[in-house]
C-alpha atoms as a PDB file:
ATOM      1  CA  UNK A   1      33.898  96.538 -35.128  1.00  0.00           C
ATOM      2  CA  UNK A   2      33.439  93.623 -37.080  1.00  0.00           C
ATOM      3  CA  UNK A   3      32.610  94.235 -40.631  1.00  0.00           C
ATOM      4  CA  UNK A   4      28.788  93.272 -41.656  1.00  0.00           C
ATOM      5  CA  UNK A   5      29.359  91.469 -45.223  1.00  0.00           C
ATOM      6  CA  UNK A   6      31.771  88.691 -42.613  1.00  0.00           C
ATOM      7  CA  UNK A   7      28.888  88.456 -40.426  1.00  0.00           C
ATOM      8  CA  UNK A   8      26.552  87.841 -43.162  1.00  0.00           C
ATOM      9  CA  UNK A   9      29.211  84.905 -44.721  1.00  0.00           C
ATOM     10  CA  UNK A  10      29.563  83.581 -41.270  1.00  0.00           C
ATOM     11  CA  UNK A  11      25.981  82.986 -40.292  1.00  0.00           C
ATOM     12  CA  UNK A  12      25.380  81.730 -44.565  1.00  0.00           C
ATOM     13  CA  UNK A  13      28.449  78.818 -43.441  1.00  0.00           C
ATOM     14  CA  UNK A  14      26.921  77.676 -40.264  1.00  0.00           C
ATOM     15  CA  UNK A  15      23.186  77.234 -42.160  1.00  0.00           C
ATOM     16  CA  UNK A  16      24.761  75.600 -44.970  1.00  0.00           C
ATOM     17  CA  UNK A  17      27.639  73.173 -43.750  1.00  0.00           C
ATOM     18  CA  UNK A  18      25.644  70.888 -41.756  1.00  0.00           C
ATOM     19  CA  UNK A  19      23.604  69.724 -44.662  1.00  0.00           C
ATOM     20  CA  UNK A  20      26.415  68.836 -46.615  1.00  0.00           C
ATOM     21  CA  UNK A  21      27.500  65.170 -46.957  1.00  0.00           C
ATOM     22  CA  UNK A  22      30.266  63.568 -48.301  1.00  0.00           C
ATOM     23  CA  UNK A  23      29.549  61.820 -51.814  1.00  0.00           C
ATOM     24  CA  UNK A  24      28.909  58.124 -51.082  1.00  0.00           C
ATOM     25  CA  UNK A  25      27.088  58.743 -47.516  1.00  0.00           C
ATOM     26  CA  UNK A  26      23.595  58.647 -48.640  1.00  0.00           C
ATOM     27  CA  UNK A  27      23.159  55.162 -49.298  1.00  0.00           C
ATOM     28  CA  UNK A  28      24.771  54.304 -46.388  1.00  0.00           C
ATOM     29  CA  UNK A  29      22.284  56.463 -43.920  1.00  0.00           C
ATOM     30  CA  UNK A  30      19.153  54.943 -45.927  1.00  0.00           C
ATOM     31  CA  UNK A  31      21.084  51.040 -44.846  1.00  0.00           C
ATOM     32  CA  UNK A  32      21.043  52.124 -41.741  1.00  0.00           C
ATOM     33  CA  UNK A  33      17.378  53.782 -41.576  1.00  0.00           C
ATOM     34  CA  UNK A  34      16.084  49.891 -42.955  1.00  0.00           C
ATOM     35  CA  UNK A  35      17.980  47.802 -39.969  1.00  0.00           C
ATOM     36  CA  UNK A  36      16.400  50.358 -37.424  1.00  0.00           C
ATOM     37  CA  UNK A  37      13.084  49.435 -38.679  1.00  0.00           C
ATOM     38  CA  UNK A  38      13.495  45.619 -39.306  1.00  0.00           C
ATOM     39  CA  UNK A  39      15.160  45.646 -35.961  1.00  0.00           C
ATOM     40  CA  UNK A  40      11.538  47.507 -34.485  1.00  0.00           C
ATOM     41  CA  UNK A  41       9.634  45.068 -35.967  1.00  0.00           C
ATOM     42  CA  UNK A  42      10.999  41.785 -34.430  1.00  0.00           C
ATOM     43  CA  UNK A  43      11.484  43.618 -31.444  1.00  0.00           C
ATOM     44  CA  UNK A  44       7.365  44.295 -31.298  1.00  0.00           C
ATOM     45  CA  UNK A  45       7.011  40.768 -32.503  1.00  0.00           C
ATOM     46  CA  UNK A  46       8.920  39.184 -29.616  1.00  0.00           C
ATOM     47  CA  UNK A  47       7.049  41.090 -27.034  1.00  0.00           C
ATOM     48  CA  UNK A  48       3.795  40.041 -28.494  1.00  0.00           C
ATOM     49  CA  UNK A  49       5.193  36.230 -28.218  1.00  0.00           C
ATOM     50  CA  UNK A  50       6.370  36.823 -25.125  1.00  0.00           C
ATOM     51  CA  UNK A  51       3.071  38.225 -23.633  1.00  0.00           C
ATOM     52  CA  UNK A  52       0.908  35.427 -25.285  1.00  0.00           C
ATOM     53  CA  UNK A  53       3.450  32.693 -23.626  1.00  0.00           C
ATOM     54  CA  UNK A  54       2.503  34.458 -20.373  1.00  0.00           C
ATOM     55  CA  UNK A  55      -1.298  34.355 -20.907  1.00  0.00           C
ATOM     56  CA  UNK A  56      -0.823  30.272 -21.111  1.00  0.00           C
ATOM     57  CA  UNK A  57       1.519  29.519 -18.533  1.00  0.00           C
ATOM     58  CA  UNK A  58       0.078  32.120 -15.805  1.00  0.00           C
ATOM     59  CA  UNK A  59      -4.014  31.974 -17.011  1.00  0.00           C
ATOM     60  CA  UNK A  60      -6.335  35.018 -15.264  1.00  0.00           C
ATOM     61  CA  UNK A  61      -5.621  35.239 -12.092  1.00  0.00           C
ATOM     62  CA  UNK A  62      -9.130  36.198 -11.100  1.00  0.00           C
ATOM     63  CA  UNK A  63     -10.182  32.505 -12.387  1.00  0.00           C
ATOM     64  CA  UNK A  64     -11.587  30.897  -8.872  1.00  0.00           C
ATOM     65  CA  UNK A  65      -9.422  27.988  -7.716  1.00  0.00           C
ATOM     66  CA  UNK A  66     -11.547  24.707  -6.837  1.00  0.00           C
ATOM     67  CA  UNK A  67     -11.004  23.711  -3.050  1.00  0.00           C
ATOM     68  CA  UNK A  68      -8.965  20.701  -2.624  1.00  0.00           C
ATOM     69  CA  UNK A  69     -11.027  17.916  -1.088  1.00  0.00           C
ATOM     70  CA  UNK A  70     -10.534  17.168   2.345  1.00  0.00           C
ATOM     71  CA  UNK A  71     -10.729  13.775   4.194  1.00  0.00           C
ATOM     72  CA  UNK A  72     -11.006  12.882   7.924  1.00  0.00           C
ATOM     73  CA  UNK A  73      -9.197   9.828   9.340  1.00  0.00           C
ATOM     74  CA  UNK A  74     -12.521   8.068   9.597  1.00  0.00           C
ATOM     75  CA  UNK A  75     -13.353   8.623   6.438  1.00  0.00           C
ATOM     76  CA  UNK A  76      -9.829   7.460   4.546  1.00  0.00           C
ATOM     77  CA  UNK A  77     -10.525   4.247   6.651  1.00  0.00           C
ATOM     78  CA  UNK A  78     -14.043   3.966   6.001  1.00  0.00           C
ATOM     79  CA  UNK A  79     -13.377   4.383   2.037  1.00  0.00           C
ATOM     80  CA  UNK A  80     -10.293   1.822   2.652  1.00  0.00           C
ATOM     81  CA  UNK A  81     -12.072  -0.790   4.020  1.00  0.00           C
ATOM     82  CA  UNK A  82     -14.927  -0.639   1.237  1.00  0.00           C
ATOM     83  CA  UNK A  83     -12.349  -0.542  -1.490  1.00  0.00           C
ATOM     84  CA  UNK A  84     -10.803  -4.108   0.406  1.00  0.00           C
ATOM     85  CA  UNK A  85     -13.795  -5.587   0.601  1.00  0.00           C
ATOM     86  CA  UNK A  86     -13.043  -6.486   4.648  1.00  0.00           C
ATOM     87  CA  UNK A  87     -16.609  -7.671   6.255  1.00  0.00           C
ATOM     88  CA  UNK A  88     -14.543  -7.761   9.264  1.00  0.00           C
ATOM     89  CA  UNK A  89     -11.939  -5.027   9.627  1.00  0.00           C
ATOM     90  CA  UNK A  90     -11.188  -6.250  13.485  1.00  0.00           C
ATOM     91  CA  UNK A  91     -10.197  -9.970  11.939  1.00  0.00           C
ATOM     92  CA  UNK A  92      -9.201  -9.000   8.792  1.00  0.00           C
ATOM     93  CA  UNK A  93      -5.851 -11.460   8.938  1.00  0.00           C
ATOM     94  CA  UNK A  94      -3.212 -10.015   7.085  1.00  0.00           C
ATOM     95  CA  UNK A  95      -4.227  -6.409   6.032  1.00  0.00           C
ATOM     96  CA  UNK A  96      -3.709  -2.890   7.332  1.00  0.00           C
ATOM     97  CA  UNK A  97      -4.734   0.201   6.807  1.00  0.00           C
ATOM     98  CA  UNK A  98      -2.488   3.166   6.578  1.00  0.00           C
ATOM     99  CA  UNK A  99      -3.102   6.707   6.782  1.00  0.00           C
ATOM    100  CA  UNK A 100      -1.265  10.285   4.934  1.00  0.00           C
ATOM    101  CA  UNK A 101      -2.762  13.389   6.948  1.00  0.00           C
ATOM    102  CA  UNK A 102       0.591  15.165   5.726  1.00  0.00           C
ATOM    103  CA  UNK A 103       2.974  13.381   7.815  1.00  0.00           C
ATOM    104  CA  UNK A 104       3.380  10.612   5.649  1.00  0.00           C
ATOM    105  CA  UNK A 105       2.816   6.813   5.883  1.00  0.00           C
ATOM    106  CA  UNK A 106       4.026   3.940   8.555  1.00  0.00           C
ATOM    107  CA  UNK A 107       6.033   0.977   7.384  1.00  0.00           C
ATOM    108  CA  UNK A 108       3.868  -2.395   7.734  1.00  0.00           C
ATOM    109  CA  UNK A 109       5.943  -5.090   8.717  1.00  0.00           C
ATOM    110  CA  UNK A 110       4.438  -8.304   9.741  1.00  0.00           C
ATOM    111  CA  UNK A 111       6.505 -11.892  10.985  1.00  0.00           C
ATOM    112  CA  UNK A 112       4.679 -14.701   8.466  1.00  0.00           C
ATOM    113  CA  UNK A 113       5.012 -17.359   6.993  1.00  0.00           C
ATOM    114  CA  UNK A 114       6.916 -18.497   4.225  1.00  0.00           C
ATOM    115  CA  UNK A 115       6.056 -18.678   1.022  1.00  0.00           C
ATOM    116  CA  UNK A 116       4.647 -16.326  -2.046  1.00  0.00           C
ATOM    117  CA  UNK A 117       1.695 -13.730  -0.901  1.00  0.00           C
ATOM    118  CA  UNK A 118      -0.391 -12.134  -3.215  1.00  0.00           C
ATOM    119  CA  UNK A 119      -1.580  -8.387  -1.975  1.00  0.00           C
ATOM    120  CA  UNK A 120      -4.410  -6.614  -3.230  1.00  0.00           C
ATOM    121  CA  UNK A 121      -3.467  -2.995  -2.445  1.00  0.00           C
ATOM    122  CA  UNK A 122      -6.009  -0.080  -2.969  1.00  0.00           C
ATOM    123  CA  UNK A 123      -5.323   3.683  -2.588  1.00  0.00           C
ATOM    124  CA  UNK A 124      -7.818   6.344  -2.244  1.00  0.00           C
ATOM    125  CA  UNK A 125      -7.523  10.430  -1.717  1.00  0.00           C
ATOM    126  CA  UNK A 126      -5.217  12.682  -3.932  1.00  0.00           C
ATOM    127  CA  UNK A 127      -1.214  12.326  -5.120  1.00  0.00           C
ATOM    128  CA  UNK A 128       0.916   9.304  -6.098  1.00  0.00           C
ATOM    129  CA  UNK A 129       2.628   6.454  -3.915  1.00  0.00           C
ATOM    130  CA  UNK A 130       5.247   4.450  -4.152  1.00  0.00           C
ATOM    131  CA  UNK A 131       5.049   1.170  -2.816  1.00  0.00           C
ATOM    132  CA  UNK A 132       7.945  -1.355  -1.415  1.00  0.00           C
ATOM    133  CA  UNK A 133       7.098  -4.963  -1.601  1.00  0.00           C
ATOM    134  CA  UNK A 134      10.113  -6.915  -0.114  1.00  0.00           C
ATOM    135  CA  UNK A 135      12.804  -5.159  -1.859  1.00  0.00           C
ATOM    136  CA  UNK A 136      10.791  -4.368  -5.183  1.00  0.00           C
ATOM    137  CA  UNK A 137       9.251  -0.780  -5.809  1.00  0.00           C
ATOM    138  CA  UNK A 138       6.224   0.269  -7.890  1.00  0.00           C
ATOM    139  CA  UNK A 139       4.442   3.362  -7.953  1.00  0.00           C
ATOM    140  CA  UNK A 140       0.221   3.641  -7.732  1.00  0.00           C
ATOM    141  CA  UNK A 141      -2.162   6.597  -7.832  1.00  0.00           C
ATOM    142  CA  UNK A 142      -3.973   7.211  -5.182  1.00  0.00           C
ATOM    143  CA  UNK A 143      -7.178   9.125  -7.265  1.00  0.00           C
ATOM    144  CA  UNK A 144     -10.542  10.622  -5.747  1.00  0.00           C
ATOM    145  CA  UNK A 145     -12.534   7.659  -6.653  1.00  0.00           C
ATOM    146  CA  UNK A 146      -9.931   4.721  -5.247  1.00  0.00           C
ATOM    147  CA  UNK A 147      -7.899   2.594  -7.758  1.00  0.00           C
ATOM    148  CA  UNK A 148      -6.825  -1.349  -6.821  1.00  0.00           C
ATOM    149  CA  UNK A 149      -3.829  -3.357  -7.577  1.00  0.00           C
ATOM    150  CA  UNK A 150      -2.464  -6.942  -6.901  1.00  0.00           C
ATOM    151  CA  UNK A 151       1.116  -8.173  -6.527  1.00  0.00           C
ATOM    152  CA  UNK A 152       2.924 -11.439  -5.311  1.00  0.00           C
ATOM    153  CA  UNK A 153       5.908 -11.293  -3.361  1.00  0.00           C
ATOM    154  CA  UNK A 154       7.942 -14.347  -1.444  1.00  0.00           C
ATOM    155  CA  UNK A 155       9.092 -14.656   2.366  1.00  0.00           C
ATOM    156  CA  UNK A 156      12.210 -16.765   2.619  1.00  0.00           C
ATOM    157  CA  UNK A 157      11.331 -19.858   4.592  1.00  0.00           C
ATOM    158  CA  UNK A 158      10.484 -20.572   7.091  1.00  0.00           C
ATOM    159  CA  UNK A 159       9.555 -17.324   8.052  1.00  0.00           C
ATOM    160  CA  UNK A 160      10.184 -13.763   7.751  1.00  0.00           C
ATOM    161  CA  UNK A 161       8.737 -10.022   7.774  1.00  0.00           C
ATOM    162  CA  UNK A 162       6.070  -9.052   5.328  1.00  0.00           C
ATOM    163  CA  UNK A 163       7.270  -5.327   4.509  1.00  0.00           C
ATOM    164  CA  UNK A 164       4.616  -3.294   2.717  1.00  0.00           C
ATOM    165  CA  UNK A 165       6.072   0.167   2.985  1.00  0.00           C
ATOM    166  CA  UNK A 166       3.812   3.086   0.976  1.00  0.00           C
ATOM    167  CA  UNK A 167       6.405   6.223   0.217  1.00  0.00           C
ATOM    168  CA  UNK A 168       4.056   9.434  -1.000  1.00  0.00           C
ATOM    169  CA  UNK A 169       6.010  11.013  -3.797  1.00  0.00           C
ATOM    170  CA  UNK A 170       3.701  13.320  -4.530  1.00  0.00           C
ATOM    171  CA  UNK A 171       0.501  14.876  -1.840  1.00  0.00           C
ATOM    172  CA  UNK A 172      -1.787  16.095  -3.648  1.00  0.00           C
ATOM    173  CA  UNK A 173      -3.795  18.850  -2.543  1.00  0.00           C
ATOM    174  CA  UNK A 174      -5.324  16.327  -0.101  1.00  0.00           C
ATOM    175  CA  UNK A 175      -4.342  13.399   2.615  1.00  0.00           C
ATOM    176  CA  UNK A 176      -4.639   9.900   0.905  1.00  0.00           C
ATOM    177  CA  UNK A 177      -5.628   6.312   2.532  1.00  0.00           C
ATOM    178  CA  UNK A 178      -3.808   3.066   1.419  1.00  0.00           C
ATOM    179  CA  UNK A 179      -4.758  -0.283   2.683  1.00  0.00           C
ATOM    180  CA  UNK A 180      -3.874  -4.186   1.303  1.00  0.00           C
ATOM    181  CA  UNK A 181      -4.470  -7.683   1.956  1.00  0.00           C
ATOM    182  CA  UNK A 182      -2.543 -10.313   1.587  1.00  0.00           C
ATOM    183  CA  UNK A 183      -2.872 -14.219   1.770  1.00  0.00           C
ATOM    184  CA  UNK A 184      -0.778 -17.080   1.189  1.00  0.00           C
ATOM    185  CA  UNK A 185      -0.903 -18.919  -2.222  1.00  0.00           C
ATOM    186  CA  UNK A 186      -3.636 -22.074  -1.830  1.00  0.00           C
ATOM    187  CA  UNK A 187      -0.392 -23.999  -2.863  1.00  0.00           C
ATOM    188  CA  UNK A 188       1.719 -22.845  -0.046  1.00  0.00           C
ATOM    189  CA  UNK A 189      -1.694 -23.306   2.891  1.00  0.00           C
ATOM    190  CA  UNK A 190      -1.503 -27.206   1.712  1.00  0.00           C
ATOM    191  CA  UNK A 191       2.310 -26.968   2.096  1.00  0.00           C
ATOM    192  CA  UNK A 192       2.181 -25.940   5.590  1.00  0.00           C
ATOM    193  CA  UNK A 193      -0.536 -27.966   6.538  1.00  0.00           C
ATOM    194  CA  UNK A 194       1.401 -31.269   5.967  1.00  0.00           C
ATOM    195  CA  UNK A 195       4.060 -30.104   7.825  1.00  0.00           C
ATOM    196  CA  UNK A 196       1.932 -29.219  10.790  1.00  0.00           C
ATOM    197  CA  UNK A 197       0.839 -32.822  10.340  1.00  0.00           C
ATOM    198  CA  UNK A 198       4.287 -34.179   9.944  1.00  0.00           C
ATOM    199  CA  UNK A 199       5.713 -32.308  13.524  1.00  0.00           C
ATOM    200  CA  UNK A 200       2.468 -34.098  15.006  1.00  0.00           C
ATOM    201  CA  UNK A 201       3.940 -36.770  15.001  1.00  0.00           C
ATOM    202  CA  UNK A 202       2.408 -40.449  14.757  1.00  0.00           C
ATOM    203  CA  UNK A 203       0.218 -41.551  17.631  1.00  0.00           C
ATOM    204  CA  UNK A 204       1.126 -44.398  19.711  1.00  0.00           C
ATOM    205  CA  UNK A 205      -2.457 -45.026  20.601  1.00  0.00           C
ATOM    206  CA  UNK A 206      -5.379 -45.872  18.676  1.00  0.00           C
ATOM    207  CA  UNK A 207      -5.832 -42.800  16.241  1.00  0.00           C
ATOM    208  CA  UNK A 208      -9.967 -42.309  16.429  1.00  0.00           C
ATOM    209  CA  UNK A 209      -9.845 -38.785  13.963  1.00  0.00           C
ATOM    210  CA  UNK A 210      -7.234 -36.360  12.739  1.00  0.00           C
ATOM    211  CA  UNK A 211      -7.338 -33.367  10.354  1.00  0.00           C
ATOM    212  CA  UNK A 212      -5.627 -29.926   9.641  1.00  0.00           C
ATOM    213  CA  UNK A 213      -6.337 -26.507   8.366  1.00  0.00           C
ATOM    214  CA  UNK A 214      -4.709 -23.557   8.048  1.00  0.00           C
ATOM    215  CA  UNK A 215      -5.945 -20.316   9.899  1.00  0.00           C
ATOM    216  CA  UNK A 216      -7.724 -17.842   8.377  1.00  0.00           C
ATOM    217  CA  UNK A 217     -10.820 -15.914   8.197  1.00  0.00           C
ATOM    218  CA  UNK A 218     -11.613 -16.081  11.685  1.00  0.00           C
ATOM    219  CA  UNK A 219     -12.017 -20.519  10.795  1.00  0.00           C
ATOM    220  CA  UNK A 220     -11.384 -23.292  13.311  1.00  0.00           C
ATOM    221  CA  UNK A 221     -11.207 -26.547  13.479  1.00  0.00           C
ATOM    222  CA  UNK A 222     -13.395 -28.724  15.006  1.00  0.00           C
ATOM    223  CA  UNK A 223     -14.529 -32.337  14.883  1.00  0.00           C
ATOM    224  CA  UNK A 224     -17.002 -34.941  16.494  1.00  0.00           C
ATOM    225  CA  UNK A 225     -17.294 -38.376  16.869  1.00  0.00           C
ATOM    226  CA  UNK A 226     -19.443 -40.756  18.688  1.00  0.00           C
ATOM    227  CA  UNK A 227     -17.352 -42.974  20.647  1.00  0.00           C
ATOM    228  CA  UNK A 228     -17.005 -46.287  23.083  1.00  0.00           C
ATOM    229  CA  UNK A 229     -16.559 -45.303  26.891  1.00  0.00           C
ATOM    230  CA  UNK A 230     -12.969 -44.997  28.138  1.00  0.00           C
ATOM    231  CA  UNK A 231     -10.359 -42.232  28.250  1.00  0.00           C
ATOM    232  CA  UNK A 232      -9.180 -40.183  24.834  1.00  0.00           C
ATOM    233  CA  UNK A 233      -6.461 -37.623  24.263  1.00  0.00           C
ATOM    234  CA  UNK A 234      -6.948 -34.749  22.295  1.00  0.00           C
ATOM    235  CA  UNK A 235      -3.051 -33.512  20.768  1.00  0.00           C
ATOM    236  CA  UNK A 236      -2.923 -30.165  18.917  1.00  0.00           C
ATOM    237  CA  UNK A 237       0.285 -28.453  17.209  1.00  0.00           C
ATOM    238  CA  UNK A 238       0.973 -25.004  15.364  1.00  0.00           C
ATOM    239  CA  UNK A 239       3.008 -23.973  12.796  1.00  0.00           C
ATOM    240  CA  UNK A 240       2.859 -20.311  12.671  1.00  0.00           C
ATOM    241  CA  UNK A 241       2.699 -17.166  14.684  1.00  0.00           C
ATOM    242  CA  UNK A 242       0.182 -16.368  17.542  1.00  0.00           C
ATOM    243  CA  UNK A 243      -1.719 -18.877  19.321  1.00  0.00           C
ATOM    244  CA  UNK A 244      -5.007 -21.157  19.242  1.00  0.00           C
ATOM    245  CA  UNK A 245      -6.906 -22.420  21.984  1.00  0.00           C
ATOM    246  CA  UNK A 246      -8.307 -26.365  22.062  1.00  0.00           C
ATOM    247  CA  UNK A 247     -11.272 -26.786  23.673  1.00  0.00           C
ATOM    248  CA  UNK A 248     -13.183 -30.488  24.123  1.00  0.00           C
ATOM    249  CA  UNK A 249     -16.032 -32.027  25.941  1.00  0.00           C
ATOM    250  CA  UNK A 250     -18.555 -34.955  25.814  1.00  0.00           C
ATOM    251  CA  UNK A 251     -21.520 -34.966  23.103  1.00  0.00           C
ATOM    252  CA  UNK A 252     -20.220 -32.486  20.441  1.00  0.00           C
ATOM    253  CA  UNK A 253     -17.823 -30.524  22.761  1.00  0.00           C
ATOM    254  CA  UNK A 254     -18.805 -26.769  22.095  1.00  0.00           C
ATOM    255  CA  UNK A 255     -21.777 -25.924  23.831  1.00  0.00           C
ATOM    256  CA  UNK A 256     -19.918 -26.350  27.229  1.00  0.00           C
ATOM    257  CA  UNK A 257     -16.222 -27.655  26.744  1.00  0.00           C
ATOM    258  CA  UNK A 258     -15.320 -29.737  29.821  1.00  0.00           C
ATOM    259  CA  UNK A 259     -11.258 -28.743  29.172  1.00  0.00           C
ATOM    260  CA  UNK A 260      -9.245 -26.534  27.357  1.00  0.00           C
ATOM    261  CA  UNK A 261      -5.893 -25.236  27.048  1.00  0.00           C
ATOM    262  CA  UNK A 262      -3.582 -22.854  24.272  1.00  0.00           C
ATOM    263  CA  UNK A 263      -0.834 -23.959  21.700  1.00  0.00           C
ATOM    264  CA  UNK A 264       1.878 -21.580  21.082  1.00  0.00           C
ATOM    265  CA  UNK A 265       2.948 -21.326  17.278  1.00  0.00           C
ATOM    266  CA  UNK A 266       6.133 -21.031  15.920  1.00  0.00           C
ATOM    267  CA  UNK A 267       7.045 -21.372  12.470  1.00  0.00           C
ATOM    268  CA  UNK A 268      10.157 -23.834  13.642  1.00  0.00           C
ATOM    269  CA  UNK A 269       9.783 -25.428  17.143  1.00  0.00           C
ATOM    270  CA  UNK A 270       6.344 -25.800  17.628  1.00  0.00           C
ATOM    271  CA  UNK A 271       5.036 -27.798  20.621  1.00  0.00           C
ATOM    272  CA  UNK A 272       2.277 -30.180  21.419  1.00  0.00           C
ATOM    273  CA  UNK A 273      -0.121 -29.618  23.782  1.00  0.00           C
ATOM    274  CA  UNK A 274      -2.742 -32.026  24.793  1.00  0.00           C
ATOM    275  CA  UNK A 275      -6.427 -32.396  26.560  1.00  0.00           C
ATOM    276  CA  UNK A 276      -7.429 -35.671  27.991  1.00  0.00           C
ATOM    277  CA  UNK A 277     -11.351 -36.359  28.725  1.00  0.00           C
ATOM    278  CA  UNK A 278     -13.134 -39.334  29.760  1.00  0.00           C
ATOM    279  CA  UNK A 279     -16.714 -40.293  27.884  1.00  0.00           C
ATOM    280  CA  UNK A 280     -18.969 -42.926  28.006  1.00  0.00           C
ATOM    281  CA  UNK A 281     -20.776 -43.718  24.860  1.00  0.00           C
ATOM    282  CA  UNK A 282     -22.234 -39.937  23.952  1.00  0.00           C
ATOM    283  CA  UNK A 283     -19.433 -38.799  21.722  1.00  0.00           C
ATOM    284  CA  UNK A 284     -16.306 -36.457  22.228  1.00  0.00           C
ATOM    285  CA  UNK A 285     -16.211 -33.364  20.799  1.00  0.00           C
ATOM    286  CA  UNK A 286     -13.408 -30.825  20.187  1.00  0.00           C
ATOM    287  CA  UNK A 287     -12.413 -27.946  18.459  1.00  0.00           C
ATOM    288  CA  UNK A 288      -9.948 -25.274  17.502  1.00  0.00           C
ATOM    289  CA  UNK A 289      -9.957 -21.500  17.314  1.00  0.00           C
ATOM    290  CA  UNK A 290      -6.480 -19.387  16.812  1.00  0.00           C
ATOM    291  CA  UNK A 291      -6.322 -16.235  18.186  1.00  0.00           C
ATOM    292  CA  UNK A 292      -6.756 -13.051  15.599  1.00  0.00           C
ATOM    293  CA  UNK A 293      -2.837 -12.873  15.519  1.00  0.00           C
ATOM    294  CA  UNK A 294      -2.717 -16.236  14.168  1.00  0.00           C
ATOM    295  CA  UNK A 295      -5.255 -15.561  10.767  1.00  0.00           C
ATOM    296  CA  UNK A 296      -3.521 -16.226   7.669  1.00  0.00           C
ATOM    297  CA  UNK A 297      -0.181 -16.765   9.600  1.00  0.00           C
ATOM    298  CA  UNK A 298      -0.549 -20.495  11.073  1.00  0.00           C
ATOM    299  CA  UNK A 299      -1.305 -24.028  10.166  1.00  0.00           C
ATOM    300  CA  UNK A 300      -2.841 -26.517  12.673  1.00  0.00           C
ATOM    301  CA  UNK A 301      -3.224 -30.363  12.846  1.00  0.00           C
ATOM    302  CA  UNK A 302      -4.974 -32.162  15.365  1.00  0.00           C
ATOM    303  CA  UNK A 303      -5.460 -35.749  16.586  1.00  0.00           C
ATOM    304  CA  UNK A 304      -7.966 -37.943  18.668  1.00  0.00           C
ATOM    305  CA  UNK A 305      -6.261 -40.927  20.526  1.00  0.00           C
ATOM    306  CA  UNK A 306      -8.205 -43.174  22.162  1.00  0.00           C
ATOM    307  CA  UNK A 307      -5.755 -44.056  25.535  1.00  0.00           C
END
């Protein structure tokens, strides 16, 4: 039986050993007592960081979100065609309109020409375009309330494709309308108008009248003159794309053409063609109109022989 005074000594040693330390410890446990609570502190300062980084970047999700806006095709063109200014969207010459319902855009290429274009470009609707002029690239915003720029680029001679291509880089929340216009420098109409001229050809009759102009706007050309009785020749040529009908009578020759007949165009083998009419002494009248595929892409001279 184990003797009480050990019993006593044991249970005194396992009260009293625990509590005693080496000399030297204690300043190290009150080191290590002053990281623990530095390293709490910056630990509760990151998180509060951290959750204030969070309130900025994600805001209350309960805020409402404002609806996109929304616009039908009739609409983007409607807008479109304001923004260009067309009185005449059917004749418009060279323009287009192009549409971004979330498919994205159609290339515009168009034969013309040659010589440098300026193009008025508008966008209207929501995101950012890129646009591809030729082979040069700029980017335009397409905002809510419609934005406008203008830009010149040159078709080789003597004719090429006008390439407006619109790339969306960025949608939006909503589809996006993009239309432009383009016309031939005043510089470059005159150009082509001599050279229509010049393919005419001189006459080998007596020249009574002769003239040019260069298609567009839905304009002719037309001319009248009060002449001696006998038999005239009315030539025509076009330099160009599309076609143009010649039309010519007695007195002033448009309120009921006696003849008529079309002129191709081509930009570099045009042909003549030719009405012949025979008046007495009330005039001969004539006149020009291209067809909608020729506006702002063809240049036309004319001539009245007498035979």
């Amino acid at each position: 039986m184990p003797d009480p005074i050990e019993q006593l000594f044991a249970g005194l040693r396992a009260e009293t050993l625990p509590t005693v330390r080496p000399p030297g410890t204690e300043p190290l446990r009150r080191a290590v007592r002053r990281r623990r609570a530095v390293t709490s502190a910056a630990a509760a300062v990151t998180v509060l960081t951290l959750a204030a980084l969070i309130a900025v970047i994600r805001p209350d999700s309960g805020r409402p979100v404002a609806t996109p806006p929304t616009y039908s095709g009739a609409v983007l063109t409607e807008r479109i065609t304001s923004l260009l200014k067309l009185d005449d969207p059917q004749r418009a010459g060279l323009s287009q309109i192009l549409l971004d319902t979330g498919s994205g855009m159609p290339e515009s290429r168009r034969p013309v020409l040659g010589g440098t274009y300026e193009i008025r470009m508008v966008c209207f609707g929501s995101g950012t375009l890129e646009v591809m002029l030729g082979t040069a690239v700029r980017p335009i915003l397409c905002p809510a309330d419609g934005a406008s720029w203008t830009a010149a680029t040159v078709v080789p001679e003597p004719g090429g494709p006008l390439t407006v291509r619109p790339i969306p880089r960025d949608g939006g929340p909503g589809p996006a309308g993009f239309g432009y216009v383009a016309d031939l420098t005043q510089a470059d109409k005159t150009r082509w108008q001599e050279a229509a001229t010049e393919a005419l050809g001189p006459t080998r009759d007596e020249a009574v009248a002769s003239g040019s102009f260069f298609a567009s706007d839905g304009g002719e050309g037309y001319d009248h003159r009060t002449v001696g009785a006998g038999r005239y020749r009315v030539r025509a040529i076009c330099l160009g794309f599309g076609t143009a009908r010649i039309f010519a009578g007695l007195g002033n020759g448009e309120q009921s053409p006696e003849k008529q007949t079309t002129v191709q165009c081509s930009p570099d083998t045009p042909r003549t063609a030719s009405l012949i009419i025979s008046a007495s002494t009330e005039g001969v009248g004539y006149y020009v109109e291209p067809s909608s595929d020729a506006d702002h892409r063809a240049a036309v001279a004319t001539v009245l022989e007498r035979l």
